[in-house]
C-alpha atoms as a PDB file:
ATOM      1  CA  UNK A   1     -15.882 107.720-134.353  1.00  0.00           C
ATOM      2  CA  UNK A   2     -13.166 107.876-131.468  1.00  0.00           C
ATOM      3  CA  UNK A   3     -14.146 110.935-130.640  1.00  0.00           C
ATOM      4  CA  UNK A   4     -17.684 110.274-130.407  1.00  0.00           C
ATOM      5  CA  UNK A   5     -16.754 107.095-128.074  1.00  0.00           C
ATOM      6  CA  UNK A   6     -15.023 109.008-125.534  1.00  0.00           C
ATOM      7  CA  UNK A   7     -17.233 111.999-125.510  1.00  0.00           C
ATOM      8  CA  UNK A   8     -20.867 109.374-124.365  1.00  0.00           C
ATOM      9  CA  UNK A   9     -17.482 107.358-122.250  1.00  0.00           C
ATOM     10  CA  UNK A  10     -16.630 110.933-120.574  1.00  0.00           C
ATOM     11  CA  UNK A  11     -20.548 111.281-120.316  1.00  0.00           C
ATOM     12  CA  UNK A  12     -21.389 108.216-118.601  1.00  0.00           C
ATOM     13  CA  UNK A  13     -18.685 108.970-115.805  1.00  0.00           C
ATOM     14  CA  UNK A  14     -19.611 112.533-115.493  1.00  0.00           C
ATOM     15  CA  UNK A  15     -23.510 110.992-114.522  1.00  0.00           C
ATOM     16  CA  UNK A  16     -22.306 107.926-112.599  1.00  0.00           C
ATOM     17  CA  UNK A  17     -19.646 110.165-110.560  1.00  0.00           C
ATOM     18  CA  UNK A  18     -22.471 113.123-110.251  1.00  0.00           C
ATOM     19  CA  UNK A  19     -24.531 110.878-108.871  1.00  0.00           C
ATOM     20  CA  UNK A  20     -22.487 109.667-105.987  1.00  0.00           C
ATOM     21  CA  UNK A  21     -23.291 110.601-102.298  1.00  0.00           C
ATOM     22  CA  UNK A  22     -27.367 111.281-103.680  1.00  0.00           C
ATOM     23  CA  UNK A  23     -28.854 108.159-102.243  1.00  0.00           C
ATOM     24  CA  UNK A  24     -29.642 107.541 -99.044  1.00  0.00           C
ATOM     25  CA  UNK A  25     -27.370 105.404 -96.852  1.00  0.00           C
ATOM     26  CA  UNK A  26     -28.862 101.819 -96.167  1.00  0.00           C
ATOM     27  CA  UNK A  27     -26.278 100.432 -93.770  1.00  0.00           C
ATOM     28  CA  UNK A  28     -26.265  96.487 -92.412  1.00  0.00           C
ATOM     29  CA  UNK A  29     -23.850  94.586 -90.853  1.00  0.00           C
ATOM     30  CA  UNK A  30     -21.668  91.696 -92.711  1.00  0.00           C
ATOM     31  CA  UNK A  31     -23.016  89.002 -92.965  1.00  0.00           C
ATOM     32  CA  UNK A  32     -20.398  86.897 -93.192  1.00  0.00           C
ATOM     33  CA  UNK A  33     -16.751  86.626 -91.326  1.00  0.00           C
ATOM     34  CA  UNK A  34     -13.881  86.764 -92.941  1.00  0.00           C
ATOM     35  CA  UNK A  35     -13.256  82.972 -92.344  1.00  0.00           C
ATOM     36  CA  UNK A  36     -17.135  82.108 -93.729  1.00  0.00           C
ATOM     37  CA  UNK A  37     -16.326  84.628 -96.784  1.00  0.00           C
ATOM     38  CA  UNK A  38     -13.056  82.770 -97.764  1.00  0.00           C
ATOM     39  CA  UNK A  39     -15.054  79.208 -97.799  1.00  0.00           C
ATOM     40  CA  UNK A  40     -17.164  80.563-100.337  1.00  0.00           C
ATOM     41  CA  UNK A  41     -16.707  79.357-103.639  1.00  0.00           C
ATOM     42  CA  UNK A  42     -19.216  81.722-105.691  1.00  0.00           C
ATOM     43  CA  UNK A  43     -17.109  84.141-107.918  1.00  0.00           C
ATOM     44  CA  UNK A  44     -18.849  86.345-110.121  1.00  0.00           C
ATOM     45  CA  UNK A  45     -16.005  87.694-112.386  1.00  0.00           C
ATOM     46  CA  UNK A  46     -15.784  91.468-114.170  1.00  0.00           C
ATOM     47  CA  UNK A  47     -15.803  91.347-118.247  1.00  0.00           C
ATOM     48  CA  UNK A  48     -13.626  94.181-119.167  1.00  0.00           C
ATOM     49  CA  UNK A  49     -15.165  96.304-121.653  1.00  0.00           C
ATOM     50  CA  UNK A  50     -12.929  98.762-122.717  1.00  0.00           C
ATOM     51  CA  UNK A  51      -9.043 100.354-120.983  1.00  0.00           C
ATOM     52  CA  UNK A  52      -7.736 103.169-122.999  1.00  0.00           C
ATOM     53  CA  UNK A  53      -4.462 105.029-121.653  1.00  0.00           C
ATOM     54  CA  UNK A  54      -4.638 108.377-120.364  1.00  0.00           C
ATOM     55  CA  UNK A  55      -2.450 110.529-122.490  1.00  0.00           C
ATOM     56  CA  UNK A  56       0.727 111.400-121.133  1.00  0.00           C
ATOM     57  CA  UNK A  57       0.526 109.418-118.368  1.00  0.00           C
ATOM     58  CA  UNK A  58       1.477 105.613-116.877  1.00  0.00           C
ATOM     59  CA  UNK A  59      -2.409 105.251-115.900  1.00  0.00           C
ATOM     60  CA  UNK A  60      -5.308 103.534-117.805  1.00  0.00           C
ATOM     61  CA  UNK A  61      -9.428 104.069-117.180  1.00  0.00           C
ATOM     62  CA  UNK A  62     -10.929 100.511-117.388  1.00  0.00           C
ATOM     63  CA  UNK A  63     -14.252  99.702-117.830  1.00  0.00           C
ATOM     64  CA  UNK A  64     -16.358  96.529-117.337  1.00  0.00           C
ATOM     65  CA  UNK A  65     -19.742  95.033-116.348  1.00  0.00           C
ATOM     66  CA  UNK A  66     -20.301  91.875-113.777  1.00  0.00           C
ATOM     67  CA  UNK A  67     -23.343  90.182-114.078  1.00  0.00           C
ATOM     68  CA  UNK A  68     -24.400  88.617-110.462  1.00  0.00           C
ATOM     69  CA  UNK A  69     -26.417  85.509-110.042  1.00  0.00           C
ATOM     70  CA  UNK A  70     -28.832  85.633-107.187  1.00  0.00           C
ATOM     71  CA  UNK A  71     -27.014  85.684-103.819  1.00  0.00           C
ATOM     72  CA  UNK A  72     -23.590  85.446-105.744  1.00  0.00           C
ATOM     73  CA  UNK A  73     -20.694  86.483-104.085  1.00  0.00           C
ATOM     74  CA  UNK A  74     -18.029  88.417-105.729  1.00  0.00           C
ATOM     75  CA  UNK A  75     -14.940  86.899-103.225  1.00  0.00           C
ATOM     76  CA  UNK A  76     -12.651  89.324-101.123  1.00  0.00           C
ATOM     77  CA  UNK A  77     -10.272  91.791-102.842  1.00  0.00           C
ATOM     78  CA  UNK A  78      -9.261  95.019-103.311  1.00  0.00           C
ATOM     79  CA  UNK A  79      -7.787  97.469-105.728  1.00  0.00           C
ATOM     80  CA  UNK A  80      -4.551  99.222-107.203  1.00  0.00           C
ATOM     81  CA  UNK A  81      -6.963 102.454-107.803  1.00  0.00           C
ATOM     82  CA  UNK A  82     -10.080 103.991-106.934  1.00  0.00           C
ATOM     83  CA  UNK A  83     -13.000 102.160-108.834  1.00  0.00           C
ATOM     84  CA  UNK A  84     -16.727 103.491-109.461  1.00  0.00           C
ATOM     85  CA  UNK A  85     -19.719 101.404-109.770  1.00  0.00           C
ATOM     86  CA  UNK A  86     -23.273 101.661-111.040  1.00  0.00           C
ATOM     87  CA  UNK A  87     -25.849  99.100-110.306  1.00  0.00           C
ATOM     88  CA  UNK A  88     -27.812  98.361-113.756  1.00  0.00           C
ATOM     89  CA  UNK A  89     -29.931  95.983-112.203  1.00  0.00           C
ATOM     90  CA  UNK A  90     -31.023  94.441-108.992  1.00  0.00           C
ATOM     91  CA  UNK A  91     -29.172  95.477-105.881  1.00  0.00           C
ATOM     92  CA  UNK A  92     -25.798  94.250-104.256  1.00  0.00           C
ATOM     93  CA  UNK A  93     -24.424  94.650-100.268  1.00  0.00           C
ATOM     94  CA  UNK A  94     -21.083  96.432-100.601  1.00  0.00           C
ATOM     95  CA  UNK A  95     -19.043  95.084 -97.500  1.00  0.00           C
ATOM     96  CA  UNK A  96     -15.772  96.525 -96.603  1.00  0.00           C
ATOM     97  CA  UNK A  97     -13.123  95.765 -93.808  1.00  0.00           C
ATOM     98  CA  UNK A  98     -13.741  97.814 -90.923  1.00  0.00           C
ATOM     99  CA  UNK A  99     -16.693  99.467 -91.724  1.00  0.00           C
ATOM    100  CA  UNK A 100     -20.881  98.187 -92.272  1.00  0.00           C
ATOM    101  CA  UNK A 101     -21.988  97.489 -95.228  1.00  0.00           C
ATOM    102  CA  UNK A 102     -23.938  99.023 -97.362  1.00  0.00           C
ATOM    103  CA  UNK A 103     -27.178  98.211 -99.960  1.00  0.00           C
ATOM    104  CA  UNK A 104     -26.372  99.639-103.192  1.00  0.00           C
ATOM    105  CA  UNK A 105     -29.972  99.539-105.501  1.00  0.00           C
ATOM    106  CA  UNK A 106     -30.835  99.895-108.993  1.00  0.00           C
ATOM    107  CA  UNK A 107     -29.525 103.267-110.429  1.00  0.00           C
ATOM    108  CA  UNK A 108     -26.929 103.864-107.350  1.00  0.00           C
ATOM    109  CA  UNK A 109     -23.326 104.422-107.575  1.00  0.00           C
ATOM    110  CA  UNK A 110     -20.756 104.164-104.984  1.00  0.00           C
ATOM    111  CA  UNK A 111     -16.992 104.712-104.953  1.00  0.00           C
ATOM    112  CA  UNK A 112     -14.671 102.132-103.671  1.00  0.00           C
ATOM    113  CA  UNK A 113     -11.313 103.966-102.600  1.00  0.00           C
ATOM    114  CA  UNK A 114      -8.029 102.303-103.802  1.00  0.00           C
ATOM    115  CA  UNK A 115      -6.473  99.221-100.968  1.00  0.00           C
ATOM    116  CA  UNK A 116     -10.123  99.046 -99.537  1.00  0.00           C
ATOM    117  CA  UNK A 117     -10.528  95.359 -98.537  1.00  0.00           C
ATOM    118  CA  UNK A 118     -13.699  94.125 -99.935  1.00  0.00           C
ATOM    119  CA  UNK A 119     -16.671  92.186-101.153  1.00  0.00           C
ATOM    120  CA  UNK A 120     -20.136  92.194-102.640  1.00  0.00           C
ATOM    121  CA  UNK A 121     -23.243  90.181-102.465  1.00  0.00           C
ATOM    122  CA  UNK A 122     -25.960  90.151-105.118  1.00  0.00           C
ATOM    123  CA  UNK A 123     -29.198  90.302-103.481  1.00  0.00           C
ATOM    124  CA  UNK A 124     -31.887  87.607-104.207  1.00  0.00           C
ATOM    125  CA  UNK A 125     -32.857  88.580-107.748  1.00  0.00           C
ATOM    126  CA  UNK A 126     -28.946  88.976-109.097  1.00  0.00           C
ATOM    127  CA  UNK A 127     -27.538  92.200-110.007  1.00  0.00           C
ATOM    128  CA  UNK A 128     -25.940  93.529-113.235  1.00  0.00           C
ATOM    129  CA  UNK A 129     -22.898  96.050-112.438  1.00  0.00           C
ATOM    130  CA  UNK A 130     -20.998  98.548-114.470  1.00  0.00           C
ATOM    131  CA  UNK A 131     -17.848  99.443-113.122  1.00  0.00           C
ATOM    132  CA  UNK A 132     -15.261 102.094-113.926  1.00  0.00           C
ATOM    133  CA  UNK A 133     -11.811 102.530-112.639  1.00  0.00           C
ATOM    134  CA  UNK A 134      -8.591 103.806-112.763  1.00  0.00           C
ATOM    135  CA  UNK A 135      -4.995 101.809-112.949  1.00  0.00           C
ATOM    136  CA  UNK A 136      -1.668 101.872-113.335  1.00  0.00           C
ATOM    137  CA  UNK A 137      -0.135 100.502-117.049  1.00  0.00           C
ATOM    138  CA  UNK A 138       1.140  96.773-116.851  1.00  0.00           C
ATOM    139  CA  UNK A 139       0.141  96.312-113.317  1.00  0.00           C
ATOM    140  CA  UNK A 140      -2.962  93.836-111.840  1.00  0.00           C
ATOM    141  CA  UNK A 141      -5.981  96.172-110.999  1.00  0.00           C
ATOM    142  CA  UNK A 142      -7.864  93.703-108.285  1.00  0.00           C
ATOM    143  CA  UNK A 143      -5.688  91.792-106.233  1.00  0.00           C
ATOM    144  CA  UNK A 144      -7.828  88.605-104.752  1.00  0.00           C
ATOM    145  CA  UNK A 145      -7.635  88.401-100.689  1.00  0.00           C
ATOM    146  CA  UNK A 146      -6.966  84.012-100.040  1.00  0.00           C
END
């Protein structure tokens, strides 16, 4: 049964990671400033799903879905470790620090690189994400930005 688990796990992040750089970029600005970002009070948090350790090693792959009202904000952050994501449904804008954002649809992935200062927006029908990601043992995977 274990085995069967990680072989579909290892074939879901061979097909979300395969399918990374195939969409076309859809770039916008932010729309908000930092300062109008951190007065937001919509938080749409991650359910974990799943860490297992990665054998012989301090590191963990973590797994989990966020579900996104419409327009929700998931507030500023960023990670310990890179982090993949797959939109299930709907579409959110990916804004980092520093750089435009970016529409990611239905059926897209995109990579967030570890320390990248970020948030997301659901657009205006919600958005369901899975997310994968990889993490040190015993240590906080997304640190909050106040």
């Amino acid at each position: 049964m274990r085995y069967l688990f990680t072989s579909q796990l290892l074939l879901c992040f061979f097909m979300i990671s395969s399918s990374l750089n195939s969409y076309a970029n859809q770039y916008r600005q932010m729309p908000y400033s930092s300062e109008e970002l951190n007065k937001q009070e919509l938080k749409t948090p991650t359910q974990i799903l799943q860490r297992i350790d990665l054998s012989n090693t301090d590191y963990q792959l973590g797994m989990g879905i966020a579900s996104y009202k419409p327009n929700a904000i998931k507030t500023s952050q960023y990670q310990n470790g890179p982090e993949v994501l797959y939109v299930l449904n709907g579409e959110i804008t990916y804004c980092a620090k520093g750089k435009n954002s970016k529409i990611i649809k239905k059926g897209e992935s995109y990579k967030i690189p570890a320390g990248e200062v970020h948030y997301s927006q659901a657009g205006p029908n919600g958005a369901d994400i899975l997310a994968s990601w990889i993490l040190q043992k015993n240590k906080p995977f997304a640190i909050p930005i106040s």
